[in-house]
C-alpha atoms as a PDB file:
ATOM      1  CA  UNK A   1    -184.624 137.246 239.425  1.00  0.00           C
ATOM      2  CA  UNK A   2    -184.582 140.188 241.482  1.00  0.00           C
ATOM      3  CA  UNK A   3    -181.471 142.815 241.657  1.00  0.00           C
ATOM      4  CA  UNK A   4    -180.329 141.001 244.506  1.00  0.00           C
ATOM      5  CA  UNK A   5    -180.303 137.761 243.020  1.00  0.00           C
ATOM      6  CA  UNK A   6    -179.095 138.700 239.793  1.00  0.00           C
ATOM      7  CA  UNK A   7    -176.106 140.841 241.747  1.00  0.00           C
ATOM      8  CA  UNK A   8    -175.088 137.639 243.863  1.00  0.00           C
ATOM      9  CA  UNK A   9    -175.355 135.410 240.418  1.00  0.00           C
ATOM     10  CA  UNK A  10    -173.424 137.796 238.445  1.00  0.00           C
ATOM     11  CA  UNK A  11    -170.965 138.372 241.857  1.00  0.00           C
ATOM     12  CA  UNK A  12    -171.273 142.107 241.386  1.00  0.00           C
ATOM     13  CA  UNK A  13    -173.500 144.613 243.353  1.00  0.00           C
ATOM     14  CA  UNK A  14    -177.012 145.536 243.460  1.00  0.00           C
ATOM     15  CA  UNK A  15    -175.870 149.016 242.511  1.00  0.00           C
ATOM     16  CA  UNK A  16    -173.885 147.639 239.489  1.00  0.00           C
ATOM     17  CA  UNK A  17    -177.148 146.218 238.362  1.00  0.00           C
ATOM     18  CA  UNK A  18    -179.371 149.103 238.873  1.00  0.00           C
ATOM     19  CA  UNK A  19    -176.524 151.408 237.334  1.00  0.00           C
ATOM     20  CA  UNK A  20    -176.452 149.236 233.861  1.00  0.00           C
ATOM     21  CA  UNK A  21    -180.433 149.306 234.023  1.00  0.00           C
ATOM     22  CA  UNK A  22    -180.550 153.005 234.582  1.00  0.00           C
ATOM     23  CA  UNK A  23    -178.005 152.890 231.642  1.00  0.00           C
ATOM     24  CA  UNK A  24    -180.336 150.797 229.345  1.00  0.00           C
ATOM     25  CA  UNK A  25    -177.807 148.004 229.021  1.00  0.00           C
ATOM     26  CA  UNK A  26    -180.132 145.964 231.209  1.00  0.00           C
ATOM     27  CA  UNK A  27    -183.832 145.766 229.882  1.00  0.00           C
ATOM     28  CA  UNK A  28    -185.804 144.164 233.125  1.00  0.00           C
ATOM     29  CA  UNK A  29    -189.447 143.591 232.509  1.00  0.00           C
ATOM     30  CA  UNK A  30    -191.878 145.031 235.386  1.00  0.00           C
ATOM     31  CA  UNK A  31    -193.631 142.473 237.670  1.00  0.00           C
ATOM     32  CA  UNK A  32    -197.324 143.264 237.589  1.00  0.00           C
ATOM     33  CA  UNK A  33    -197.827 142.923 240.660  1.00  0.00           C
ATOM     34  CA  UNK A  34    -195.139 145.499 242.852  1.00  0.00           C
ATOM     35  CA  UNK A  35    -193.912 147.093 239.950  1.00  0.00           C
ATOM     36  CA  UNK A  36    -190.216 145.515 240.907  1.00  0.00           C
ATOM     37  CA  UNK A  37    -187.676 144.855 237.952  1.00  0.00           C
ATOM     38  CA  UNK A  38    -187.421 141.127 237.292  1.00  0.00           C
ATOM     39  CA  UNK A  39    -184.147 139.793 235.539  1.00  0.00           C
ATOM     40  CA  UNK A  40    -184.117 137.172 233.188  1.00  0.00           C
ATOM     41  CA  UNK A  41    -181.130 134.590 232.527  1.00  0.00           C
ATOM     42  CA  UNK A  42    -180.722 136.774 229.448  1.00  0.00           C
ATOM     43  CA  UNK A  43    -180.003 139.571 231.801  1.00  0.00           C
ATOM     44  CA  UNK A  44    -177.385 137.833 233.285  1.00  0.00           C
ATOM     45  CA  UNK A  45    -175.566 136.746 230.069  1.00  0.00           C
ATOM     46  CA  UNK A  46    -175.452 140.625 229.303  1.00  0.00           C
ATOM     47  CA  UNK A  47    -174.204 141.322 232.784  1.00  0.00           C
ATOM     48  CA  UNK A  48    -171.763 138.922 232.114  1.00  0.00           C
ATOM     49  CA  UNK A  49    -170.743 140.190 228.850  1.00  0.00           C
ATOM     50  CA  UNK A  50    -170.710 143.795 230.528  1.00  0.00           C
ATOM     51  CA  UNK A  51    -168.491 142.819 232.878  1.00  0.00           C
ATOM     52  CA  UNK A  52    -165.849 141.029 230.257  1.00  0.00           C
ATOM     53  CA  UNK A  53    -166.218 144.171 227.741  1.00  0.00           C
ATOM     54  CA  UNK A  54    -165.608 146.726 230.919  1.00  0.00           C
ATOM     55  CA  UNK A  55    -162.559 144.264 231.816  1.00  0.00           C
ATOM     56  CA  UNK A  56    -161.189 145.142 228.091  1.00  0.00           C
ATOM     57  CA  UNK A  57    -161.522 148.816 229.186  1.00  0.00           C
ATOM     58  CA  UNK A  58    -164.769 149.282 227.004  1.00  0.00           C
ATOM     59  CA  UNK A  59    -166.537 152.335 228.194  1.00  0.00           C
ATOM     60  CA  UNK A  60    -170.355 152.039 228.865  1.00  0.00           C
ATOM     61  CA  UNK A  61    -171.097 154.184 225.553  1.00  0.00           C
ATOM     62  CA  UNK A  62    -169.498 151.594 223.559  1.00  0.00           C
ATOM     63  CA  UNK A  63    -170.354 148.562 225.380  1.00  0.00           C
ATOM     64  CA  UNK A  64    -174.441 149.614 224.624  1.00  0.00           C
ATOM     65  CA  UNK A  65    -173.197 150.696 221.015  1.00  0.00           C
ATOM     66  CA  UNK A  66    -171.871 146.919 220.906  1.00  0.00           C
ATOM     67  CA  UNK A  67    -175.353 145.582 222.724  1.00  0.00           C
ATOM     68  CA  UNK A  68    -177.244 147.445 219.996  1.00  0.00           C
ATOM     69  CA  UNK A  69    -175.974 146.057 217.101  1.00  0.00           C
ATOM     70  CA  UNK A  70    -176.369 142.466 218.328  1.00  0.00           C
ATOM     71  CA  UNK A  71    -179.750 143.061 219.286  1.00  0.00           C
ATOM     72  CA  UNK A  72    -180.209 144.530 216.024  1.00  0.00           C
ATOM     73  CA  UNK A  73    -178.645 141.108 214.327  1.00  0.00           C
ATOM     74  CA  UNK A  74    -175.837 142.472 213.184  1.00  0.00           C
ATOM     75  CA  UNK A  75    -171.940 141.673 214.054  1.00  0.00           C
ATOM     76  CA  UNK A  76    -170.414 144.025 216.529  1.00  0.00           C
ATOM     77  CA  UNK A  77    -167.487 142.338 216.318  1.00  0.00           C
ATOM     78  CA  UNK A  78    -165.632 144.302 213.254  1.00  0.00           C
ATOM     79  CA  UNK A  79    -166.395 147.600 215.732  1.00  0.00           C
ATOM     80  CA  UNK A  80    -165.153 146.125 218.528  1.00  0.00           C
ATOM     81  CA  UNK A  81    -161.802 145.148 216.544  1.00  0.00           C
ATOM     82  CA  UNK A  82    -161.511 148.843 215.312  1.00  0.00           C
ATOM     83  CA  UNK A  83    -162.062 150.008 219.066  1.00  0.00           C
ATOM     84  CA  UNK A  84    -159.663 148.176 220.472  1.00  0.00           C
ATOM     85  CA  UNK A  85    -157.250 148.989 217.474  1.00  0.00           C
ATOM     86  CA  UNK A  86    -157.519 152.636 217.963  1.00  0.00           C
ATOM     87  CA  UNK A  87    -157.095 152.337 221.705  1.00  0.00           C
ATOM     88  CA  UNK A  88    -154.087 150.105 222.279  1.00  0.00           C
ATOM     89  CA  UNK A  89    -151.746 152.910 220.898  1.00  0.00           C
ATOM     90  CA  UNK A  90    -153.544 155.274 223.358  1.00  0.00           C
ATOM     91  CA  UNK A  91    -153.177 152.880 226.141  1.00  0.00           C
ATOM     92  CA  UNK A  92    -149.571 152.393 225.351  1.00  0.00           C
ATOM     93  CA  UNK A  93    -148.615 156.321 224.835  1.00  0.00           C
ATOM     94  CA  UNK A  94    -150.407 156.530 228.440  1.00  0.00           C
ATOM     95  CA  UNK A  95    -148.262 153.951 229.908  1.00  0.00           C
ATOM     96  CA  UNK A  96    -145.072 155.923 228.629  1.00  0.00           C
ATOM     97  CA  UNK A  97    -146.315 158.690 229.875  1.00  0.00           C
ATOM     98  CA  UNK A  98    -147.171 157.307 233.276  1.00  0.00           C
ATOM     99  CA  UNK A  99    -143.403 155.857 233.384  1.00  0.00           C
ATOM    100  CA  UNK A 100    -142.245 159.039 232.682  1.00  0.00           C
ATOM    101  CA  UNK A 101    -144.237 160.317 235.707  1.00  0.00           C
ATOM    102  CA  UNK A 102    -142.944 157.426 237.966  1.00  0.00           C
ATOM    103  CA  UNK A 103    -139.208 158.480 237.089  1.00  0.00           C
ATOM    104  CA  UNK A 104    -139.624 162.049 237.941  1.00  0.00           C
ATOM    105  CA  UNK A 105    -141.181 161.431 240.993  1.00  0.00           C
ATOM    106  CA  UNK A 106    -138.671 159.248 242.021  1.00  0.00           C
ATOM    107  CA  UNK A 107    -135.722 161.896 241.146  1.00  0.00           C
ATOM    108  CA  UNK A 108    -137.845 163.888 243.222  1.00  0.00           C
ATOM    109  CA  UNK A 109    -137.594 161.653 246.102  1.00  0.00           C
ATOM    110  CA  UNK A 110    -134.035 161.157 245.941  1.00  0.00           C
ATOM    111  CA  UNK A 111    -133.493 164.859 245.417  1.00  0.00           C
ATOM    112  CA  UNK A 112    -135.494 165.663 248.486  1.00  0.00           C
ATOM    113  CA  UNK A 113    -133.995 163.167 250.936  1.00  0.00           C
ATOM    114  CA  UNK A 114    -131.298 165.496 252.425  1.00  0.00           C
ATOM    115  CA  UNK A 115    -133.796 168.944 251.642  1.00  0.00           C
ATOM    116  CA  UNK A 116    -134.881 170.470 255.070  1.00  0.00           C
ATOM    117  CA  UNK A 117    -138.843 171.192 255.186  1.00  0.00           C
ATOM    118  CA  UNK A 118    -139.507 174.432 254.741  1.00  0.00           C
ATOM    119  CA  UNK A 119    -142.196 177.029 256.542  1.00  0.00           C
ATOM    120  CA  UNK A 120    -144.604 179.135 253.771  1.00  0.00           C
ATOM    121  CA  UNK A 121    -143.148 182.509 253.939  1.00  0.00           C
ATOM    122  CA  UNK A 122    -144.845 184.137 251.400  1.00  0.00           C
ATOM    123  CA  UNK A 123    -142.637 183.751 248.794  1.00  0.00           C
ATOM    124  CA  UNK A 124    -142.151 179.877 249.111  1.00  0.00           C
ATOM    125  CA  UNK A 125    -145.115 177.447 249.469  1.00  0.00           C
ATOM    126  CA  UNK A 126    -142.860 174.261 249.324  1.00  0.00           C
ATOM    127  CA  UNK A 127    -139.742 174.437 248.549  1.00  0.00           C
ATOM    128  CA  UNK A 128    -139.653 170.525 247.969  1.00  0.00           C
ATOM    129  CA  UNK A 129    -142.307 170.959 244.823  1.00  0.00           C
ATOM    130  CA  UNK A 130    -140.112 174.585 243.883  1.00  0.00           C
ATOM    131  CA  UNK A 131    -137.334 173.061 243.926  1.00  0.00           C
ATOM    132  CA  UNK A 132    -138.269 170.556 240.756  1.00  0.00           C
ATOM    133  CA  UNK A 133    -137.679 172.014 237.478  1.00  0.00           C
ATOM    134  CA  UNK A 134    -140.348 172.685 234.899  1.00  0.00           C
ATOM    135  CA  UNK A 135    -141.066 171.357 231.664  1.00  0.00           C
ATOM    136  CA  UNK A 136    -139.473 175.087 230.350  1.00  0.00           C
ATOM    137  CA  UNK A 137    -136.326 174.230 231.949  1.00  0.00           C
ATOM    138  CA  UNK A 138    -135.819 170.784 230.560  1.00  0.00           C
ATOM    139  CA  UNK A 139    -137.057 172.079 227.436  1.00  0.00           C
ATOM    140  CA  UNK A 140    -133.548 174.647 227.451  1.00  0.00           C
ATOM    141  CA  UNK A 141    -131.860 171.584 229.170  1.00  0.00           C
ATOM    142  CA  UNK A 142    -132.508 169.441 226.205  1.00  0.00           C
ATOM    143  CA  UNK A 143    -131.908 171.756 223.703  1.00  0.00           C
END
């Protein structure tokens, strides 16, 4: 197969494929002939499994790390437990943070619905963004 072809199979783009490649997570052989890249059903079984590791928020460092040890025979699958292990808590501190982001902006909002725009005047650049408290002052709030 072609890029193309392997792009339409695999329902991703032609970039996509030449972006894994350039990556070394796709290993094309070279047609004789033009010197094109030529994809084997192989290739799209590892596209496919590319696109199911990058859907689990595997980054492309990991999914070749993954690719290389079951080319080499061995299991990835014990690394890709500890990976995933290691990054739920991440993922799940991000999300709190994130929520906590979503509720100050929408005190923000509410705060600023009856707040006049205001014209830069050299000593104010916004006074909707001034007028938020920093982390300092809900730091003395709190304490």
């Amino acid at each position: 197969m072609k890029v193309s072809e392997l792009a339409r199979a695999a329902e991703v783009t032609a970039e996509t494929v030449r972006h894994y490649t350039r990556e070394g997570l796709l290993a094309p052989e070279r047609d004789p002939d033009n010197g094109y890249h030529i994809y084997s059903a192989r290739d799209l079984e590892r596209l496919d499994f590319i696109q199911r590791a990058r859907h689990l928020g595997f980054s492309l460092g990991e999914i070749g790390e993954i690719l290389d040890h079951a080319d080499h025979g061995d299991s990835p699958c014990p690394m890709v437990r500890d990976l995933l292990a290691a990054r739920l808590p991440q993922i799940r501190q991000r999300i709190r943070e994130l929520e906590e982001l979503a509720s100050r902006m929408e005190q923000a909002m509410e705060s600023w619905q009856e707040m006049p725009d205001g014209v830069p005047d050299g000593h104010s650049l916004c006074r909707l963004i001034e007028s938020v408290p920093t982390n300092e002052a809900h730091a003395e709030e709190d304490a």
